[in-house]
C-alpha atoms as a PDB file:
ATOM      1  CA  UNK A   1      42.759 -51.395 -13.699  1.00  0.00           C
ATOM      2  CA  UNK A   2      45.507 -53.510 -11.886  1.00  0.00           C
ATOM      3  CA  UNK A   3      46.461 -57.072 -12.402  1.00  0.00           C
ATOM      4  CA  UNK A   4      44.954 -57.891 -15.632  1.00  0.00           C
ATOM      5  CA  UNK A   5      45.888 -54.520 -17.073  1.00  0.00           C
ATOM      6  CA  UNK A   6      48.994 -55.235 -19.342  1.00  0.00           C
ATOM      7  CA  UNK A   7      49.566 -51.330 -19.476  1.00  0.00           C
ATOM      8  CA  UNK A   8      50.574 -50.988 -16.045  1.00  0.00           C
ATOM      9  CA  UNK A   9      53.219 -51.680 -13.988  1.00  0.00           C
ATOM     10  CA  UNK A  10      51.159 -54.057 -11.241  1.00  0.00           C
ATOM     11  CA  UNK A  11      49.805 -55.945 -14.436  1.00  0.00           C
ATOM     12  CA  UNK A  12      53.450 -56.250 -15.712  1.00  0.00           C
ATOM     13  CA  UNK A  13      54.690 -57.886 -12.518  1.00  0.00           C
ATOM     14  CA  UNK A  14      51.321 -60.010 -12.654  1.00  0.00           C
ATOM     15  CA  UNK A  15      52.390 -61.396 -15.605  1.00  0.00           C
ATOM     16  CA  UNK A  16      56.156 -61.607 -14.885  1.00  0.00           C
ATOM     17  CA  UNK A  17      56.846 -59.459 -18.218  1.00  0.00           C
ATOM     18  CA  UNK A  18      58.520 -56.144 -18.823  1.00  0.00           C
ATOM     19  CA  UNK A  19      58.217 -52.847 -20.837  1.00  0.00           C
ATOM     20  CA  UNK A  20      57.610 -49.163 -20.537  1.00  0.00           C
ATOM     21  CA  UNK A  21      55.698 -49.109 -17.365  1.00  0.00           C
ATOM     22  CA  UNK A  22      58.015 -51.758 -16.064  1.00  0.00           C
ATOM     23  CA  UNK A  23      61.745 -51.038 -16.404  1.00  0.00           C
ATOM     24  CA  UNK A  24      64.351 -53.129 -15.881  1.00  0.00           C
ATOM     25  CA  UNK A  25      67.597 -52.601 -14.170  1.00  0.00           C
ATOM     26  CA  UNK A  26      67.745 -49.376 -14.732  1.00  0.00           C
ATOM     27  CA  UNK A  27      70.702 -47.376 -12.884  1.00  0.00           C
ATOM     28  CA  UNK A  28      70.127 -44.019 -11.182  1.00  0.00           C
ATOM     29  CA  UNK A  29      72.308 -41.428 -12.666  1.00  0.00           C
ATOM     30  CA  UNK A  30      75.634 -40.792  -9.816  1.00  0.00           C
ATOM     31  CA  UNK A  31      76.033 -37.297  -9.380  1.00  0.00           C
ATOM     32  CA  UNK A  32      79.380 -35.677 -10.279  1.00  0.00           C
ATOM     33  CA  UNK A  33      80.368 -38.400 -12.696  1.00  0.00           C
ATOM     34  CA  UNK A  34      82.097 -38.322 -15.764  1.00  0.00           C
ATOM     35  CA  UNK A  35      79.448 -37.390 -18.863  1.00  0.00           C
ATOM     36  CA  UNK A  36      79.631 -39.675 -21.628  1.00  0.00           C
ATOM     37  CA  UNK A  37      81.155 -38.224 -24.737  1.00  0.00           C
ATOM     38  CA  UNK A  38      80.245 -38.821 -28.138  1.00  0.00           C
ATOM     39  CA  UNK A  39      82.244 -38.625 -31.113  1.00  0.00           C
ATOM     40  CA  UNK A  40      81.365 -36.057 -34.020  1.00  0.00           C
ATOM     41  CA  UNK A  41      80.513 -37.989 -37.475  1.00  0.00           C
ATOM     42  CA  UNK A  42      83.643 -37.697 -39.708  1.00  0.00           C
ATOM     43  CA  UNK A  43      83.140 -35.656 -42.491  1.00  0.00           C
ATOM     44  CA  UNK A  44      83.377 -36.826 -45.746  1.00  0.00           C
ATOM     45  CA  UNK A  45      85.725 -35.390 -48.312  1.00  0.00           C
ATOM     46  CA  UNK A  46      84.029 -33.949 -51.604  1.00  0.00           C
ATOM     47  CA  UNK A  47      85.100 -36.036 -54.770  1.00  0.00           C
ATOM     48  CA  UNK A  48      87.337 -34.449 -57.381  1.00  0.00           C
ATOM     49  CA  UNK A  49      85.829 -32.551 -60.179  1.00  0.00           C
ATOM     50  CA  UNK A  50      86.166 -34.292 -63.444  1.00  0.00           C
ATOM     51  CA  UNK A  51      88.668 -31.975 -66.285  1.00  0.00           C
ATOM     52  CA  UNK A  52      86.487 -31.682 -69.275  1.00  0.00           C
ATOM     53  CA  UNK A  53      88.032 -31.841 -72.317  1.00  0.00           C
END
C-alpha cells in the first residue's frame, strides 16, 4: 500500500487527484466564532375544506 494505492492519501497525491482520503482546502473550525444558523422550513398552510352541498 502507498503510491499505487488510489485509496490512500500518498496514492492520491501520486496521482495528483483528490477525494475522501485527500481533502481539499479544508478550513479548521476558529474557536469562539459565530455558529451558522439555519432557517426552519416554512410550514405550509392546510387547504380549505370543500362545503358539500
Amino acid at each position: 500500500m502507498g503510491k499505487g494505492d488510489r485509496k490512500t492519501r500518498r496514492g492520491k497525491i501520486n496521482r495528483a487527484s483528490y477525494g475522501n482520503s485527500r481533502a481539499h482546502g479544508v478550513q479548521p473550525a476558529v474557536a469562539g466564532g459565530k455558529p451558522t444558523v439555519t432557517k426552519p422550513a416554512a410550514a405550509k398552510k392546510a387547504a380549505p375544506k370543500k362545503k358539500s352541498a
